[in-house]
C-alpha atoms as a PDB file:
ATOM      1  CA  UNK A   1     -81.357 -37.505  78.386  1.00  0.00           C
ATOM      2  CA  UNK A   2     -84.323 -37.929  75.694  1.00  0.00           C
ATOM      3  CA  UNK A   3     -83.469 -39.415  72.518  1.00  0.00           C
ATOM      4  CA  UNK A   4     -86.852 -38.270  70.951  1.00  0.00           C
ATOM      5  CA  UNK A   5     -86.149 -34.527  71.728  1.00  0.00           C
ATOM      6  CA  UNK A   6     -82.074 -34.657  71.299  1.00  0.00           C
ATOM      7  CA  UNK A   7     -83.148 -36.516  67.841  1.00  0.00           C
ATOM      8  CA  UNK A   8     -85.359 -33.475  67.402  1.00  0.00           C
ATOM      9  CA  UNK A   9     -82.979 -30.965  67.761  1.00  0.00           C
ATOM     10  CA  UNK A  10     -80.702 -32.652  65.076  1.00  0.00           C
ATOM     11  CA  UNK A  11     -83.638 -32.707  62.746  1.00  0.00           C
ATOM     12  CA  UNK A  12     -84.047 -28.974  63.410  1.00  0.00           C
ATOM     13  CA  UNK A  13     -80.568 -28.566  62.942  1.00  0.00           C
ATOM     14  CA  UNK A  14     -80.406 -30.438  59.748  1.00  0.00           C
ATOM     15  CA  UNK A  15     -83.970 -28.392  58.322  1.00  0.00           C
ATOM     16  CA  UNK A  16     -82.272 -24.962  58.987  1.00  0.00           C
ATOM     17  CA  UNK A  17     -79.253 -26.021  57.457  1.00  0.00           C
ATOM     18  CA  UNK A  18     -81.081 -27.336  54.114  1.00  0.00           C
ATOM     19  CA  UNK A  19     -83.219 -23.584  54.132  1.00  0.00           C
ATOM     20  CA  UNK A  20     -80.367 -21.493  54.464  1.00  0.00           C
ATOM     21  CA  UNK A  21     -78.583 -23.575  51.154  1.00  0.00           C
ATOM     22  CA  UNK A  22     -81.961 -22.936  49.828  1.00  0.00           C
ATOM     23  CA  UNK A  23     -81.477 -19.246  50.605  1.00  0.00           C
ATOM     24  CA  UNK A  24     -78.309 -19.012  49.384  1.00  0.00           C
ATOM     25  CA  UNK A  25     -79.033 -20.371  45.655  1.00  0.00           C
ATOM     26  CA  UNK A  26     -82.140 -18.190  45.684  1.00  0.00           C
ATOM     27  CA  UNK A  27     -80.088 -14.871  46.625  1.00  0.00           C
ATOM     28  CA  UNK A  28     -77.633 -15.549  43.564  1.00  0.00           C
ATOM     29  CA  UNK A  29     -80.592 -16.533  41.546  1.00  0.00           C
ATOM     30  CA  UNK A  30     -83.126 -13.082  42.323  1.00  0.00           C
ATOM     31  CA  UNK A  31     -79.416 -10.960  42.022  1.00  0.00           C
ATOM     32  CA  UNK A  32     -78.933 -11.993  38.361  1.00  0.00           C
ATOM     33  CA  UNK A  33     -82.818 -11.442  37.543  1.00  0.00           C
ATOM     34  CA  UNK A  34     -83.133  -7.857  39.532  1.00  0.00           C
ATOM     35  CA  UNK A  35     -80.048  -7.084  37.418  1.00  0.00           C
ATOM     36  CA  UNK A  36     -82.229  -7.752  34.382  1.00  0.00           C
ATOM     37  CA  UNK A  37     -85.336  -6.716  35.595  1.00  0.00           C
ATOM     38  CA  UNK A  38     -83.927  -3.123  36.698  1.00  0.00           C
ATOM     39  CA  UNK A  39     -81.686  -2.696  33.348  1.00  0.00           C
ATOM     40  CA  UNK A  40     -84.938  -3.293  31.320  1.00  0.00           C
ATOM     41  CA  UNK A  41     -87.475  -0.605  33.788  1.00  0.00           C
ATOM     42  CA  UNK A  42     -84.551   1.882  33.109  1.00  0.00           C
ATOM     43  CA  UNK A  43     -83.947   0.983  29.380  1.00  0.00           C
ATOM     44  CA  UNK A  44     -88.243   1.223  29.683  1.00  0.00           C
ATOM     45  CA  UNK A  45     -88.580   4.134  31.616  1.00  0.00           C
ATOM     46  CA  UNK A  46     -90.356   2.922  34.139  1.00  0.00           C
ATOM     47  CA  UNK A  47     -90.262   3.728  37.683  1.00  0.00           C
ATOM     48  CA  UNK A  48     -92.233   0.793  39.347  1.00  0.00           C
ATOM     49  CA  UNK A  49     -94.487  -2.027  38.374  1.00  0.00           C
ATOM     50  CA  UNK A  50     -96.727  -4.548  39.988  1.00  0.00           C
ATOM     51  CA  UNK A  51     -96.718  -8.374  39.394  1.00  0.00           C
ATOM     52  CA  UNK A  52     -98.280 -11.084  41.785  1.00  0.00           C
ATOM     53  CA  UNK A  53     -98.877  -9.311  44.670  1.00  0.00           C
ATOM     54  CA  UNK A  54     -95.577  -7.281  44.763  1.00  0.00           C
ATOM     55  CA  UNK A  55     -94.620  -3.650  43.514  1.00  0.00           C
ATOM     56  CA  UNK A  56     -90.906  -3.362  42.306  1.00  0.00           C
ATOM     57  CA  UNK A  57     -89.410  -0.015  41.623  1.00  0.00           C
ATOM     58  CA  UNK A  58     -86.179   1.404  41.212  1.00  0.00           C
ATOM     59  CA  UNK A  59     -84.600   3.156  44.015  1.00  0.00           C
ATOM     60  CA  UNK A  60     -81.545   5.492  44.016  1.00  0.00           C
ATOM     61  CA  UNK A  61     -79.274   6.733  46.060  1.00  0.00           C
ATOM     62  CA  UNK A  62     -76.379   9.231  45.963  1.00  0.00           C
ATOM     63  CA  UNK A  63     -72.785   8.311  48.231  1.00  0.00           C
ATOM     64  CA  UNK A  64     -69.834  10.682  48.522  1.00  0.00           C
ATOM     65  CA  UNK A  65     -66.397  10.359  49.354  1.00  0.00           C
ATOM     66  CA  UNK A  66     -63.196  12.435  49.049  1.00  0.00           C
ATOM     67  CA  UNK A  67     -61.433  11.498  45.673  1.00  0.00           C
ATOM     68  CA  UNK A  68     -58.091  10.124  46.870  1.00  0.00           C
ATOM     69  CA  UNK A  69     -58.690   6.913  49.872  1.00  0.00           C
ATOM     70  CA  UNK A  70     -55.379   7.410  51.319  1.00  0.00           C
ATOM     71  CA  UNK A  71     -54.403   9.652  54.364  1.00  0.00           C
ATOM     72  CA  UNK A  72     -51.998  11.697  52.631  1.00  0.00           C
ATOM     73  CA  UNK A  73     -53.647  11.699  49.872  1.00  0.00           C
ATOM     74  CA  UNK A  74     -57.608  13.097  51.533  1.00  0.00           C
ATOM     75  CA  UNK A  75     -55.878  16.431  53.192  1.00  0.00           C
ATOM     76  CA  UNK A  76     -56.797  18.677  49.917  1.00  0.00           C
ATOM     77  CA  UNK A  77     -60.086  17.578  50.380  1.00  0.00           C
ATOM     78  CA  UNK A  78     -60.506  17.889  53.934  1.00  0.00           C
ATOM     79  CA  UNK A  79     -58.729  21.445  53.731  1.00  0.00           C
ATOM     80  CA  UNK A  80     -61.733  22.017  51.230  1.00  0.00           C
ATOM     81  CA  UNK A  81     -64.198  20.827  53.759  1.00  0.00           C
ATOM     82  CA  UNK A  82     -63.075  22.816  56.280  1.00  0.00           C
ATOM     83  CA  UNK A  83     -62.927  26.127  53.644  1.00  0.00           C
ATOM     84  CA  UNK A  84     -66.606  25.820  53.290  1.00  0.00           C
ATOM     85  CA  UNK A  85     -67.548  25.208  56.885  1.00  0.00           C
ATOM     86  CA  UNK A  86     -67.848  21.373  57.073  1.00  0.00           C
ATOM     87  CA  UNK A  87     -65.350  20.774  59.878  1.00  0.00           C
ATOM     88  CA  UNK A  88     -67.381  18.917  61.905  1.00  0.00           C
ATOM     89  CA  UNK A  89     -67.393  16.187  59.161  1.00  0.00           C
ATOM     90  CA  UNK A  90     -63.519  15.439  60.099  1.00  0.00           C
ATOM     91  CA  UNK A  91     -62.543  13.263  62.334  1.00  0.00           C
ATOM     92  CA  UNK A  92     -59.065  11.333  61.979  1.00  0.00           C
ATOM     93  CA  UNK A  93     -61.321  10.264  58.502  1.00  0.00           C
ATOM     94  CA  UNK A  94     -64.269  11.895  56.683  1.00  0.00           C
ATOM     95  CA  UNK A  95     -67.624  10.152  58.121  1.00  0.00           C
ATOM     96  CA  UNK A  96     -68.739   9.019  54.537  1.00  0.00           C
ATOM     97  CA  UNK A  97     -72.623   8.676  55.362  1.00  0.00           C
ATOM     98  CA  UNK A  98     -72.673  12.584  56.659  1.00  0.00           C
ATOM     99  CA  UNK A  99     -70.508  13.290  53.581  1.00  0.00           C
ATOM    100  CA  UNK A 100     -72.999  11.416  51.037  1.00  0.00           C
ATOM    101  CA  UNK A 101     -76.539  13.194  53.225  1.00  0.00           C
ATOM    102  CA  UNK A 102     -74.649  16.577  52.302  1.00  0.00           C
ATOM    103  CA  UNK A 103     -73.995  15.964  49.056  1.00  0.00           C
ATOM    104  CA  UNK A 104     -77.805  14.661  48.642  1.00  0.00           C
ATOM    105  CA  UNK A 105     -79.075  17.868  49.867  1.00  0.00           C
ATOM    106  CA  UNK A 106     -77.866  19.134  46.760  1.00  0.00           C
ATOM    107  CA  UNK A 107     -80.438  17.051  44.439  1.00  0.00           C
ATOM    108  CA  UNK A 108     -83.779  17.477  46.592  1.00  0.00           C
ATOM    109  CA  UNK A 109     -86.274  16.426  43.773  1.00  0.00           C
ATOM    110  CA  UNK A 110     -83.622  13.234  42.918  1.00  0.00           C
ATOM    111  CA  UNK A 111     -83.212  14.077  39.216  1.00  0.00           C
ATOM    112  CA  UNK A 112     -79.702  15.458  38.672  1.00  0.00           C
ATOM    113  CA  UNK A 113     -76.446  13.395  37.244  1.00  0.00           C
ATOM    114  CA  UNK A 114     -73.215  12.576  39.391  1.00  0.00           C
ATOM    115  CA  UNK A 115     -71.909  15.734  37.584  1.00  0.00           C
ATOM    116  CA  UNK A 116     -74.328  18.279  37.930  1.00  0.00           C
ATOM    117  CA  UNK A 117     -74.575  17.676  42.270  1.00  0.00           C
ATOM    118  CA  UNK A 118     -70.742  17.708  42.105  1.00  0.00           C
ATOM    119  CA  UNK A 119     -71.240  21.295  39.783  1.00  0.00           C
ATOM    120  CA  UNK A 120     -73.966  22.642  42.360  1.00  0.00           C
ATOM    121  CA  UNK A 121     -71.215  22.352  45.293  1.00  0.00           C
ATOM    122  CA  UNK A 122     -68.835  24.703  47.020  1.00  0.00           C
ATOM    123  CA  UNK A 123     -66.249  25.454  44.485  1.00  0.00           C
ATOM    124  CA  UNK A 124     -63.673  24.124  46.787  1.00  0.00           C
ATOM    125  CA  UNK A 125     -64.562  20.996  47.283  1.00  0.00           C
ATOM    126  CA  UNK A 126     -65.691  20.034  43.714  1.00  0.00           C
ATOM    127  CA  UNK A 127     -62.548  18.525  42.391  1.00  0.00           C
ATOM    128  CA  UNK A 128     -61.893  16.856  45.964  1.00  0.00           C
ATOM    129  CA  UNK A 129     -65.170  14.493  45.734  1.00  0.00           C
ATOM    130  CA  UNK A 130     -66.020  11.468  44.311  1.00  0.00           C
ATOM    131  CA  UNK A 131     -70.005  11.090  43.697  1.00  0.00           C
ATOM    132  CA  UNK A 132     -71.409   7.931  42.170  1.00  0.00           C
ATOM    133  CA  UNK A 133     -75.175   7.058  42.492  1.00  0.00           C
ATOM    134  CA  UNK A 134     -76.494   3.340  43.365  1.00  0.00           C
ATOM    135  CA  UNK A 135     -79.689   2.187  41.460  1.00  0.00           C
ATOM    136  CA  UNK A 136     -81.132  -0.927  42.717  1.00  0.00           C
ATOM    137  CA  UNK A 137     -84.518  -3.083  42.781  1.00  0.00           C
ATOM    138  CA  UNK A 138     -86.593  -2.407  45.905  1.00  0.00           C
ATOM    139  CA  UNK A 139     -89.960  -4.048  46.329  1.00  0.00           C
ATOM    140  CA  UNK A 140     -92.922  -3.985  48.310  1.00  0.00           C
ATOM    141  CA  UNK A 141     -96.529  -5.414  48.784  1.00  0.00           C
ATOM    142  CA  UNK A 142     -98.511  -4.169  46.419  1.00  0.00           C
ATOM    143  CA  UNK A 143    -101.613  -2.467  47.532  1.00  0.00           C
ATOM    144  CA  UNK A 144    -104.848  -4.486  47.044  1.00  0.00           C
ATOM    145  CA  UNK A 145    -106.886  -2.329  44.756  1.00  0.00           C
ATOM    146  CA  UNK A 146    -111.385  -2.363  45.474  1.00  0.00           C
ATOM    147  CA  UNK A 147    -113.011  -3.162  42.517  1.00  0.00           C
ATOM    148  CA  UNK A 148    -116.871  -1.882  42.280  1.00  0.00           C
END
């Protein structure tokens, strides 16, 4: 066997172990700022900025699920999905990401509360469903702007 490319191996090894420590530390490290930096744009009002080369904005989404997790406890809900024609969202459980797209249809322009989508539903299945919305920090290269 080669020592020179066994020896390289164990340096390559050694190099993607030290990045993915790096990694690590710098995930906890952009999760406490992004928790900052998206507290203050929503404190601000503002939907997206650019900075360095990057555009951050704040991105929402909507998820669903029937208010009580247990099996005994998700029939009244599931009755109420089948009352207003949503059947084919049942399966031994509710499929949660079909649940949450449904409820989303609800808020097309992406401006009402928890409350109000849950109002806008069938009546049945308003007390039967949980809806909490997700905000978090998305980013993107920014685009490069001409000047004349």
């Amino acid at each position: 066997m080669d020592e020179r490319r066994l020896n390289k191996l164990i340096s390559y090894y050694k190099e993607v172990d030290e990045i993915t420590k790096q990694l690590e530390i710098l995930s906890v490290k952009i999760d406490e700022e992004e928790g900052y930096v998206l507290e203050n744009m929503q404190k601000a009002g503002t939907q997206s900025l650019t900075r360095g080369g990057l555009t951050l904005y704040i991105s929402r989404t909507i998820w669903a699920s029937l208010v009580n997790h247990d099996d005994v406890g998700k029939q009244p809900g599931m009755k109420a999905l089948e009352t207003i024609g949503l059947k084919h969202l049942i399966k031994p459980s509710v499929n949660a990401s079909q649940l949450s797209s449904w409820v989303r249809e609800y808020d097309p322009d992406k401006r009402l509360s928890p409350d109000e989508i849950r109002d806008n539903l069938p009546e049945p299945i308003q007390p039967e469903i949980k809806i909490s919305e997700v905000f978090k920090l998305g980013k993107r290269k920014a685009k490069s702007r001409k000047v004349n």
